[in-house]
C-alpha atoms as a PDB file:
ATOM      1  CA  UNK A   1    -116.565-220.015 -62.227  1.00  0.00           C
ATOM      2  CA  UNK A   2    -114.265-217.134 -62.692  1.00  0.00           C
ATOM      3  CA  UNK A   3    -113.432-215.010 -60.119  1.00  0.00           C
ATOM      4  CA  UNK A   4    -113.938-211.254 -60.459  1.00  0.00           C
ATOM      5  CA  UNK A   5    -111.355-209.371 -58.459  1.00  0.00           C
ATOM      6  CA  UNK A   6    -112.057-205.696 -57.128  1.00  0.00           C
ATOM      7  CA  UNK A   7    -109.652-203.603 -55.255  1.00  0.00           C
ATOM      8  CA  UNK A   8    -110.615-200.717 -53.248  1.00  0.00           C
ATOM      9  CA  UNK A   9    -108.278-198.016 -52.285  1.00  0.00           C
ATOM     10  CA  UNK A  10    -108.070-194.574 -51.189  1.00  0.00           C
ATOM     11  CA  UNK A  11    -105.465-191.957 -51.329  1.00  0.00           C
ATOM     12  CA  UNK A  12    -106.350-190.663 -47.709  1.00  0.00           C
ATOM     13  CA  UNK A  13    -107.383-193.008 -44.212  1.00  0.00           C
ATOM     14  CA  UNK A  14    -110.494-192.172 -42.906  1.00  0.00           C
ATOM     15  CA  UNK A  15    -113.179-192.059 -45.922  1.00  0.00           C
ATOM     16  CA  UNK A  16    -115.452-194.797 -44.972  1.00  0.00           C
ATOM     17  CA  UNK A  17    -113.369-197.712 -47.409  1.00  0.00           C
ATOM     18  CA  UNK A  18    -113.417-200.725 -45.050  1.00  0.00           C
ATOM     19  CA  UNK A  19    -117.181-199.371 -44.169  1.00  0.00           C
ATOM     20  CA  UNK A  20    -118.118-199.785 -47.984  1.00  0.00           C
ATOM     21  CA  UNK A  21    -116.233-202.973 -48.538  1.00  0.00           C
ATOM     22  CA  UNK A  22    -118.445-204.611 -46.083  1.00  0.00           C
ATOM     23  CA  UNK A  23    -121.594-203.494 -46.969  1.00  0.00           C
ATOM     24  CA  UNK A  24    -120.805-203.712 -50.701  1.00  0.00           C
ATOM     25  CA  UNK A  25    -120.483-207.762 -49.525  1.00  0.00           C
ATOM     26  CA  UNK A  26    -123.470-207.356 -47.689  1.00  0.00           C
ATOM     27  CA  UNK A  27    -125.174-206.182 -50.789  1.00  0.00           C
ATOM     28  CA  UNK A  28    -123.597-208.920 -53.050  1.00  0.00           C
ATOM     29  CA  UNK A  29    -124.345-212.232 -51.035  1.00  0.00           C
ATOM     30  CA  UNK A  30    -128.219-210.510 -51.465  1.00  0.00           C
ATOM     31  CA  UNK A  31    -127.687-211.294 -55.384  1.00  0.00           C
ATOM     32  CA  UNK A  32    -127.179-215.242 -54.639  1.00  0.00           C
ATOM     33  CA  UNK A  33    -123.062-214.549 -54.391  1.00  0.00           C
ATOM     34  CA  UNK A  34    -120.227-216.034 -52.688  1.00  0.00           C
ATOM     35  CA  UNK A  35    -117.703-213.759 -51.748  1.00  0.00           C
ATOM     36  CA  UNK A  36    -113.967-213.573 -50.479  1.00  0.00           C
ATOM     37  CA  UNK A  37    -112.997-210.439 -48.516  1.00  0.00           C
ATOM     38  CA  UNK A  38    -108.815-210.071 -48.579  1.00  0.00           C
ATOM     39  CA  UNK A  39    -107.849-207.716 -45.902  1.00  0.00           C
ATOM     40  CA  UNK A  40    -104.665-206.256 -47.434  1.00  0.00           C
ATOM     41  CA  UNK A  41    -105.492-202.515 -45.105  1.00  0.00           C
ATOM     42  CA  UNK A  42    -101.969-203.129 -43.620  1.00  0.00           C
ATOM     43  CA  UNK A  43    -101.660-201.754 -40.138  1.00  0.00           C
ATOM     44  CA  UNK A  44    -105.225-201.208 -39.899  1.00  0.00           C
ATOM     45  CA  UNK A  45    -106.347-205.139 -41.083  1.00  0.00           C
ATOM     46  CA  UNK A  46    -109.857-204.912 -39.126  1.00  0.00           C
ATOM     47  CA  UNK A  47    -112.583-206.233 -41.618  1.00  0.00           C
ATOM     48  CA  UNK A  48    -113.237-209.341 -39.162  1.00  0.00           C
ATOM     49  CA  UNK A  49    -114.352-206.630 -36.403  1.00  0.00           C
ATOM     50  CA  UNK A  50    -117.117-205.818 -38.258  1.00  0.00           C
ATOM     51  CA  UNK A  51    -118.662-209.339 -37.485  1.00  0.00           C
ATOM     52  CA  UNK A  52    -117.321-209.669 -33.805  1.00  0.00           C
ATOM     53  CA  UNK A  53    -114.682-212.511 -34.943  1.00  0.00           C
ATOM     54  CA  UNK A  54    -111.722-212.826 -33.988  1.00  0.00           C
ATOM     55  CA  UNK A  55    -108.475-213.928 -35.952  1.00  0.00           C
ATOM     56  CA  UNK A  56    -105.782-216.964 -36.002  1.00  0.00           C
ATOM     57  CA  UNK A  57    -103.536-216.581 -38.840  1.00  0.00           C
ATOM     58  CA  UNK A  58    -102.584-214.221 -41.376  1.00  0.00           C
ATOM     59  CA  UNK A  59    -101.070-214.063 -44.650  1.00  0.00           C
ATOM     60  CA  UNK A  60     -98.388-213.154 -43.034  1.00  0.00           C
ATOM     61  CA  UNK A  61     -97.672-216.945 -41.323  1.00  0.00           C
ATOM     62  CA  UNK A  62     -98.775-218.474 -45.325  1.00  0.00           C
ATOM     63  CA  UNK A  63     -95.444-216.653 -46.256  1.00  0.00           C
ATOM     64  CA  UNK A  64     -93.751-218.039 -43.699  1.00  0.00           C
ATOM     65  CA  UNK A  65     -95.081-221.594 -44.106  1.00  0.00           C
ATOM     66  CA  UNK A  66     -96.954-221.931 -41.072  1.00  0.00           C
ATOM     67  CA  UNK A  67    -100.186-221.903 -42.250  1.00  0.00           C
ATOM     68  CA  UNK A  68    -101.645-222.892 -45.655  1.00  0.00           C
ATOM     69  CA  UNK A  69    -104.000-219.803 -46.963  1.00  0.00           C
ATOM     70  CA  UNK A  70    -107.029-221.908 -46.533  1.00  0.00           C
ATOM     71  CA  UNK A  71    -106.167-222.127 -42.742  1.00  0.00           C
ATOM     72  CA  UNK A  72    -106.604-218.499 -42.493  1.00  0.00           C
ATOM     73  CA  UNK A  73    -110.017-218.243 -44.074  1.00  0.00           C
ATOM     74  CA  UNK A  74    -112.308-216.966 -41.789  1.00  0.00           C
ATOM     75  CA  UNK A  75    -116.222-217.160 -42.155  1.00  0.00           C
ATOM     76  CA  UNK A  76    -117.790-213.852 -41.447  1.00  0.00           C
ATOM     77  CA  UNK A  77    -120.871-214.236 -42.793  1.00  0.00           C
ATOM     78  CA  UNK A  78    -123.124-216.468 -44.522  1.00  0.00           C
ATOM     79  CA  UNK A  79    -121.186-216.362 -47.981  1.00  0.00           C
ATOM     80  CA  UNK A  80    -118.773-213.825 -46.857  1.00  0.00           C
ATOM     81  CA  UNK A  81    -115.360-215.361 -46.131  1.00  0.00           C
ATOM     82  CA  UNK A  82    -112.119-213.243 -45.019  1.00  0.00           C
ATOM     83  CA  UNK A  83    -108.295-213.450 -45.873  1.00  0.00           C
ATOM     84  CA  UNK A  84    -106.752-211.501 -42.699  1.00  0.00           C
ATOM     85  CA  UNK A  85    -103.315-209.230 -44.206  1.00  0.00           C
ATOM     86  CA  UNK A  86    -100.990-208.994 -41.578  1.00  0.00           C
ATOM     87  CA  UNK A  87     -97.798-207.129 -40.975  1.00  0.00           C
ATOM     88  CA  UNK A  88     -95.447-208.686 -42.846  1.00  0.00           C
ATOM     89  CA  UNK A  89     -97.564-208.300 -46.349  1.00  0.00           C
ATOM     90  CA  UNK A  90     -95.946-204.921 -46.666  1.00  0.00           C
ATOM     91  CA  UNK A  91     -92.815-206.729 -47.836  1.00  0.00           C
ATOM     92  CA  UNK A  92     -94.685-208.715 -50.608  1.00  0.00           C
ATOM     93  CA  UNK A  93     -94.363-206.407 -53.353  1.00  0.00           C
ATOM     94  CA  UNK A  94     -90.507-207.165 -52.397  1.00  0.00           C
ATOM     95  CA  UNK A  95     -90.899-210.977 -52.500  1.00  0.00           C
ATOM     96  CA  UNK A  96     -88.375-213.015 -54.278  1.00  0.00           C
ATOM     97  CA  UNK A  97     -90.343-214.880 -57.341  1.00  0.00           C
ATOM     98  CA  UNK A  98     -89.994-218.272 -55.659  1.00  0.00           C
ATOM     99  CA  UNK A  99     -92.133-216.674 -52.665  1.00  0.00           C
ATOM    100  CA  UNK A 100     -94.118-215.436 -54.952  1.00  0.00           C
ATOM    101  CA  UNK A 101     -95.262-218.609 -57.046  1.00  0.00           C
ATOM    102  CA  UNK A 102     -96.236-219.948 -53.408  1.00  0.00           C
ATOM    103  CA  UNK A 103     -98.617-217.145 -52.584  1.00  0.00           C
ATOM    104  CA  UNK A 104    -100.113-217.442 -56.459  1.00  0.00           C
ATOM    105  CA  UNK A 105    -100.311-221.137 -55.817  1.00  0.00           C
ATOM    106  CA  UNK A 106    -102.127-221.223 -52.510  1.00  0.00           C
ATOM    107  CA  UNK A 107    -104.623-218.744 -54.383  1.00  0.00           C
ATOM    108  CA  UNK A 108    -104.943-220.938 -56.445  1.00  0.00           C
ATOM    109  CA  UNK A 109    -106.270-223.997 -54.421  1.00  0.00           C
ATOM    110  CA  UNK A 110    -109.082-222.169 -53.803  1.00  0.00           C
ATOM    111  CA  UNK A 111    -109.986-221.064 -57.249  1.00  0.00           C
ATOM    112  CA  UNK A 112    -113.714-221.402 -58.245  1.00  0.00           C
ATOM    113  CA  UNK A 113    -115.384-221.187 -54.962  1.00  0.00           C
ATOM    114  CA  UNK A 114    -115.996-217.261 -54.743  1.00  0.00           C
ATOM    115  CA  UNK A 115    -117.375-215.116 -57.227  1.00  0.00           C
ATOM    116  CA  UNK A 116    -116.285-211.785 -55.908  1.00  0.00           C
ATOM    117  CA  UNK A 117    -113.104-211.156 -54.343  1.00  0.00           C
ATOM    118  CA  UNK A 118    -112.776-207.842 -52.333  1.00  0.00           C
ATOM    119  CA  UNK A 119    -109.365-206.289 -51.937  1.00  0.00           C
ATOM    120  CA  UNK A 120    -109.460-203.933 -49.391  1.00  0.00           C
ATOM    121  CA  UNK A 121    -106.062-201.854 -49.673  1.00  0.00           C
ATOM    122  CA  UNK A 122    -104.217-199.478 -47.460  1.00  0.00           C
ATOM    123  CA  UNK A 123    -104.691-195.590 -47.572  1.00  0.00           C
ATOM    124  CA  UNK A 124    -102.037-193.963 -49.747  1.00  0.00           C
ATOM    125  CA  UNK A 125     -99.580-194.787 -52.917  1.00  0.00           C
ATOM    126  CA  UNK A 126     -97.271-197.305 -51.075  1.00  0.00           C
ATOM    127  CA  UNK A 127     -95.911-199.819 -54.037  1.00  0.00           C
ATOM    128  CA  UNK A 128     -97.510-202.319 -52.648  1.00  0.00           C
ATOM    129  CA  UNK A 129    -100.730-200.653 -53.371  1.00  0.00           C
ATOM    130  CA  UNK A 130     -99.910-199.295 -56.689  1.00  0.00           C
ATOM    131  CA  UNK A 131     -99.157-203.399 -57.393  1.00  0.00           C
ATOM    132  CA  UNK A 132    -102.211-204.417 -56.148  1.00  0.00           C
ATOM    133  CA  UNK A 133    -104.464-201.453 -58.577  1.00  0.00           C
ATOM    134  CA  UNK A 134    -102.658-202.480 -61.184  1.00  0.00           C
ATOM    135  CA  UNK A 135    -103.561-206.403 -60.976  1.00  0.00           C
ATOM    136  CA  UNK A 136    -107.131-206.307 -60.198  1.00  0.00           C
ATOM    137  CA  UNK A 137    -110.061-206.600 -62.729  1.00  0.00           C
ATOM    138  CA  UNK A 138    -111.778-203.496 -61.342  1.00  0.00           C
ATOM    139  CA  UNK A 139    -110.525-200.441 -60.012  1.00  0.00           C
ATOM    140  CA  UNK A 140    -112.349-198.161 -57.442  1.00  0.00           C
ATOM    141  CA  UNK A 141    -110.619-195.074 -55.453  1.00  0.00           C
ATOM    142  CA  UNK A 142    -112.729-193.746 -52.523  1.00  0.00           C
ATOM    143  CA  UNK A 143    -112.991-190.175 -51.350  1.00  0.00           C
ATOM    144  CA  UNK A 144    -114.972-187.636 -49.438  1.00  0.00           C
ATOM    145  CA  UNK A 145    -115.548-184.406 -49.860  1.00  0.00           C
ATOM    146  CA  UNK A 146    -112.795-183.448 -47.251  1.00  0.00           C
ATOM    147  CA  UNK A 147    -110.182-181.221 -49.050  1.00  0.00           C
ATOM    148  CA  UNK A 148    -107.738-184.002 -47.787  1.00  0.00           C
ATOM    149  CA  UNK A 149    -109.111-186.853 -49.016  1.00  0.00           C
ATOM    150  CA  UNK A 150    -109.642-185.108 -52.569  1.00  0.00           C
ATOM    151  CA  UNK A 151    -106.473-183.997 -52.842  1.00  0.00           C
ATOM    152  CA  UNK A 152    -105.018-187.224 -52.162  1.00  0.00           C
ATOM    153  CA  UNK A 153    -107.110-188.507 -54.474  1.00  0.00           C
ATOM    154  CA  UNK A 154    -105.831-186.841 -56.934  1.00  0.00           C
ATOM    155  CA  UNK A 155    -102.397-187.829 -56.075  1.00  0.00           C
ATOM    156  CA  UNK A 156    -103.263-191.549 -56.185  1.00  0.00           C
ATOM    157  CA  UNK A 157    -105.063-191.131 -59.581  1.00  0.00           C
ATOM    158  CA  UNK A 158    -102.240-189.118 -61.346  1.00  0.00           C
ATOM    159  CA  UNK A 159     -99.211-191.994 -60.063  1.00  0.00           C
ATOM    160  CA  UNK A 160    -101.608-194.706 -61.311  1.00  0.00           C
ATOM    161  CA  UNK A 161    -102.319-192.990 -64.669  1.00  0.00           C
ATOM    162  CA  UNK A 162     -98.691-191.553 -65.411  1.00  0.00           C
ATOM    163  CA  UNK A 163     -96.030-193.776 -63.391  1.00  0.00           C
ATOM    164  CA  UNK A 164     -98.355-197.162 -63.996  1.00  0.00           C
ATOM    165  CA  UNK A 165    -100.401-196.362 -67.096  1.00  0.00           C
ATOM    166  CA  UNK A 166    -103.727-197.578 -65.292  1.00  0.00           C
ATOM    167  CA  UNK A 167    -107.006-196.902 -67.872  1.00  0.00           C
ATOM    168  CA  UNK A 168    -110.719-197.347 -66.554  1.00  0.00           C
ATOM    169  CA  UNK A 169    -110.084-196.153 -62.529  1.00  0.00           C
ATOM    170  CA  UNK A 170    -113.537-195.163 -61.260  1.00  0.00           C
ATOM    171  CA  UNK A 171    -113.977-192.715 -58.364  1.00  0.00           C
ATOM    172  CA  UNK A 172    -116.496-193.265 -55.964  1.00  0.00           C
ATOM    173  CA  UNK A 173    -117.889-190.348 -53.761  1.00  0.00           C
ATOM    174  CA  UNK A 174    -118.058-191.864 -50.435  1.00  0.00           C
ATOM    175  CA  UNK A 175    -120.220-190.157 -47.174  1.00  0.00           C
ATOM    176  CA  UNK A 176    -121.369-187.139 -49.126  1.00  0.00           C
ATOM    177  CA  UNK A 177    -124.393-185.147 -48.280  1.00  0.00           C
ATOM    178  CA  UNK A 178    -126.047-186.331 -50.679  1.00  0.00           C
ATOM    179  CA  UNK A 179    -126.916-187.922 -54.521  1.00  0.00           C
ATOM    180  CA  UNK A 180    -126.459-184.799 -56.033  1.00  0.00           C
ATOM    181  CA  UNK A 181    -123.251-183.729 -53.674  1.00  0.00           C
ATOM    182  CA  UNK A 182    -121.326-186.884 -54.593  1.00  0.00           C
ATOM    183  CA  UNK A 183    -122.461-185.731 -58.554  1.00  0.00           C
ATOM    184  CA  UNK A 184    -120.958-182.782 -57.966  1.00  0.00           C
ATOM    185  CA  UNK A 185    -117.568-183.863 -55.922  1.00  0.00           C
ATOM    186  CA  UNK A 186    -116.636-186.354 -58.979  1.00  0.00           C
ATOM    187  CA  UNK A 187    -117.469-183.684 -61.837  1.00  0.00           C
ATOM    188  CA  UNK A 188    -114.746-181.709 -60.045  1.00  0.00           C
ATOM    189  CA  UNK A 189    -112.503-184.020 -59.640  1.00  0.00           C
ATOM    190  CA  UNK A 190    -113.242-185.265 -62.843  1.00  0.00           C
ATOM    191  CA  UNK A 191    -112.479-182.388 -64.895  1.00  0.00           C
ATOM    192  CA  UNK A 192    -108.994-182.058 -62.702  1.00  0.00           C
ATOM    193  CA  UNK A 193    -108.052-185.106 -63.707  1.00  0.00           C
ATOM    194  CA  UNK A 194    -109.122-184.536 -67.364  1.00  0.00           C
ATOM    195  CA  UNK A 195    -107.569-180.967 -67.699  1.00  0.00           C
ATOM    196  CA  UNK A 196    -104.000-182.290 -65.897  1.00  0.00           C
ATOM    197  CA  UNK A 197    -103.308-185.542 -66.315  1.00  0.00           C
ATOM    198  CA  UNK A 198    -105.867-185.787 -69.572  1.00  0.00           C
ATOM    199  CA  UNK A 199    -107.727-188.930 -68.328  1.00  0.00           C
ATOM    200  CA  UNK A 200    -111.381-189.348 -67.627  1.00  0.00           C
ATOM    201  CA  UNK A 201    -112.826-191.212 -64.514  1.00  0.00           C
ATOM    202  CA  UNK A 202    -116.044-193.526 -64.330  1.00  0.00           C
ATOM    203  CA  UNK A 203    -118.870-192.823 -62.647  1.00  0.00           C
ATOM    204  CA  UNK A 204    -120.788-195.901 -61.051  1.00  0.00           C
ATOM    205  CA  UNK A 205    -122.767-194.109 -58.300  1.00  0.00           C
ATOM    206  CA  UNK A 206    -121.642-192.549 -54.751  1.00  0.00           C
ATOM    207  CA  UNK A 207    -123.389-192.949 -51.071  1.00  0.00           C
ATOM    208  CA  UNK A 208    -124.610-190.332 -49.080  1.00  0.00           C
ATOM    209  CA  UNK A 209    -124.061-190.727 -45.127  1.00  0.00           C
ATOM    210  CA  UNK A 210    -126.616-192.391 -43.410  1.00  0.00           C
ATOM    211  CA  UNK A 211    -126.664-193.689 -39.843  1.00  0.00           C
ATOM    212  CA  UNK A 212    -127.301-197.352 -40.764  1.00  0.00           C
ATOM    213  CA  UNK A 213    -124.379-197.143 -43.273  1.00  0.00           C
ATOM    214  CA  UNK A 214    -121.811-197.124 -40.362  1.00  0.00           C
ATOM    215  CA  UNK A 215    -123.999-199.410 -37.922  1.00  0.00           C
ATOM    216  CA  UNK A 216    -122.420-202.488 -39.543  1.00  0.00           C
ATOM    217  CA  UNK A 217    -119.372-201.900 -37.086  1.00  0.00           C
ATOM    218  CA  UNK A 218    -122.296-201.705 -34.019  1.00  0.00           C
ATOM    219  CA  UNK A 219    -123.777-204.963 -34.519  1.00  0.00           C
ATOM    220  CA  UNK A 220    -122.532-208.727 -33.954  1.00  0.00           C
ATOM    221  CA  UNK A 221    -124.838-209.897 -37.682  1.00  0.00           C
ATOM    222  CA  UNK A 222    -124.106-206.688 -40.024  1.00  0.00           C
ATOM    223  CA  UNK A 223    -126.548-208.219 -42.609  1.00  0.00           C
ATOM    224  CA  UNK A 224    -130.078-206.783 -42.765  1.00  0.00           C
ATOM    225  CA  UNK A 225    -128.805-203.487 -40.688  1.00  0.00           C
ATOM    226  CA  UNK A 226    -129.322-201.841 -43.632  1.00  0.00           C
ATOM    227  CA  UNK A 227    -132.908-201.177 -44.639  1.00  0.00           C
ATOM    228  CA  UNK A 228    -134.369-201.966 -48.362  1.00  0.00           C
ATOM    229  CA  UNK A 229    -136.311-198.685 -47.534  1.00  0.00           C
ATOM    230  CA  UNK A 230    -132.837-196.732 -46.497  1.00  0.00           C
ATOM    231  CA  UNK A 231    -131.155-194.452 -49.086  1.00  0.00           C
ATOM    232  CA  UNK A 232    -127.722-196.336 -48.405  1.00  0.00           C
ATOM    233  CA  UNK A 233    -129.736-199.511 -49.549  1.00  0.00           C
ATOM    234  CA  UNK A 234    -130.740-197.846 -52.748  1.00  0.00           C
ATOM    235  CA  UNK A 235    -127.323-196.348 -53.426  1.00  0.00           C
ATOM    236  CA  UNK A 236    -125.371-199.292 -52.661  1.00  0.00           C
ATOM    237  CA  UNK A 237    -127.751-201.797 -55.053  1.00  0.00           C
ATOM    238  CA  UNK A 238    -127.106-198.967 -58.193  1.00  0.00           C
ATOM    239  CA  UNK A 239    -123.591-199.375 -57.562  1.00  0.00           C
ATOM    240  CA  UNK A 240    -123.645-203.156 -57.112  1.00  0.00           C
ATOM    241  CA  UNK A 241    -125.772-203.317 -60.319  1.00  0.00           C
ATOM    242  CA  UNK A 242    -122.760-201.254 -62.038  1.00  0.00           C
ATOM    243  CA  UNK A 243    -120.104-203.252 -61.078  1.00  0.00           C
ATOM    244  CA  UNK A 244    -122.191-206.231 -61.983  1.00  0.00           C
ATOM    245  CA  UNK A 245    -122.812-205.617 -65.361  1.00  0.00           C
ATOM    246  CA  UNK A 246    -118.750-203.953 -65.783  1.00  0.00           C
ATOM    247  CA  UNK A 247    -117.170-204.488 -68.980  1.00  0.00           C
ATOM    248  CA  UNK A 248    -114.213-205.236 -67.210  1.00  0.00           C
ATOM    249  CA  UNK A 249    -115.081-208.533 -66.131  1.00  0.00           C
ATOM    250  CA  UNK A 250    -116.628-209.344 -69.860  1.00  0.00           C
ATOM    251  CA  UNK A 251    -113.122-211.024 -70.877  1.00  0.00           C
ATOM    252  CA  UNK A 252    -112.991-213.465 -67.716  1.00  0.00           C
ATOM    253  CA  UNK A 253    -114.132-216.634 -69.471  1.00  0.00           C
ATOM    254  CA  UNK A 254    -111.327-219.268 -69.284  1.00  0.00           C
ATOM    255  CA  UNK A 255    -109.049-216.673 -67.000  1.00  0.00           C
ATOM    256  CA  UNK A 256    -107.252-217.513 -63.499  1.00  0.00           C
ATOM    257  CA  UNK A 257    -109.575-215.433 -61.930  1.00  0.00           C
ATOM    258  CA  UNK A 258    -108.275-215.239 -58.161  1.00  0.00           C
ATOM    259  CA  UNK A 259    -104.762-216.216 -58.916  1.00  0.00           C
ATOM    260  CA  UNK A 260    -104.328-213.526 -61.509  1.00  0.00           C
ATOM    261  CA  UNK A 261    -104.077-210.580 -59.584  1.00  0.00           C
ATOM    262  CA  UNK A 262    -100.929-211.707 -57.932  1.00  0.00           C
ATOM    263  CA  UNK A 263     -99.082-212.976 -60.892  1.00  0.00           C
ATOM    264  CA  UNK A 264     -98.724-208.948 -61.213  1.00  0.00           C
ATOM    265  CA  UNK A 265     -95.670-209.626 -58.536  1.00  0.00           C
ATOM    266  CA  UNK A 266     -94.117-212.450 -60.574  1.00  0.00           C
ATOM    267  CA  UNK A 267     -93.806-210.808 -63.748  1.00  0.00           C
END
């Protein structure tokens, strides 16, 4: 089994990313999958919250050699399992390669039990995120339709497109008013991005707020808070059923899968 590797970022705090990582998750284990949640939100690591557990190790001590990385998996949920981040994973995009080959390597001991991993990345266009974006299968940036979070946005989009040369980043309208509201906030910043920086962004859906959305952080079992009768139930399948059937992932055959997004930092 090959691993497909998604990162999630956002050029501003605040939009809801964390929130959608979880449920998105949620919404995958539903499909029969097994998935691995990497908490690389440095400074604001809090994924295991979400399911009222608490943490023992980091990545952070796997650098250090305390720990191996399968001593910091923590199980969350039935098939949801969690890689805390930790302070000292802002230095890895600074590793030295030796460092490097150890992190790679403990990925790789657990290659071929998870079919999704979820890389939940810090707000901005730190390097380290920039490295992560540009390792993963699957690229998603999250916004609202705050004039912030568009805005930065756009700033994480245009140093990913012109500094990096990233192709394919999809833009997903996060805790918009409404279907037709998060149609609208990605055909603007859709033809920004087109007129400026003269690169188009994918559409795989958006999701409207809706109080059972956010109630994942208000219960100790998240899964079934969200309704199959719920609009956030019926926005989060379409998008689930996008990245699903992605053509990014239709070259994985006979790839490293979870290791492969860190040999970004070796090269």
């Amino acid at each position: 089994m090959s691993t497909r590797v998604v990162g999630i970022a956002s050029g501003k705090g605040g939009v809801g990313k964390t929130t959608l990582i979880v449920n998105l998750a949620l919404q995958l284990t539903e499909l029969g999958k097994k998935v691995l949640i990497f908490d690389a939100d440095l400074g604001m690591a809090n994924v295991h919250l979400a399911f009222s557990k608490s943490i023992s190790h980091n990545l952070t001590d796997v650098i250090c050699g305390a720990v191996s990385l399968e001593q910091t998996i923590v199980n969350l949920s039935e098939e949801i399992d969690l890689i805390p981040g930790g302070s000292g994973v802002a230095d890895l995009a600074d590793l030295d390669k030796i460092a490097v080959s150890s992190i790679v390597q403990a990925f790789s001991a657990i290659e071929g039990r998870y079919d999704y991993l979820l890389v939940d990345m810090s707000a901005g266009i730190s390097t380290q995120v920039l490295t992560f974006l540009s390792c993963v299968h699957l690229k998603i940036v999250v916004g609202t339709d705050e004039l912030g979070s568009i805005s930065d946005a756009y700033s994480l989009i245009k140093v990913l497109s012109k500094q990096y040369g990233i192709e394919n980043l999809i833009y997903l309208p996060n805790r918009v008013s409404s279907s037709k509201a998060g149609k609208k906030l990605f055909g603007s910043l859709n033809h920004v991005t087109t007129k400026f920086l003269n690169k188009s962004l994918e559409y795989i859906g958006c999701i409207s707020e809706d109080s059972l959305y956010c109630r994942v952080w208000d219960s100790t079992e998240p899964k079934g808070v969200i309704t199959a009768s719920s609009n956030a139930y019926a926005e989060l399948s379409a998008v689930v059923s996008e990245i699903e059937k992605h053509s990014a992932f239709s070259s994985l055959e006979g790839s490293k899968g979870l290791s492969f997004f860190l040999d970004g930092f070796a090269s």
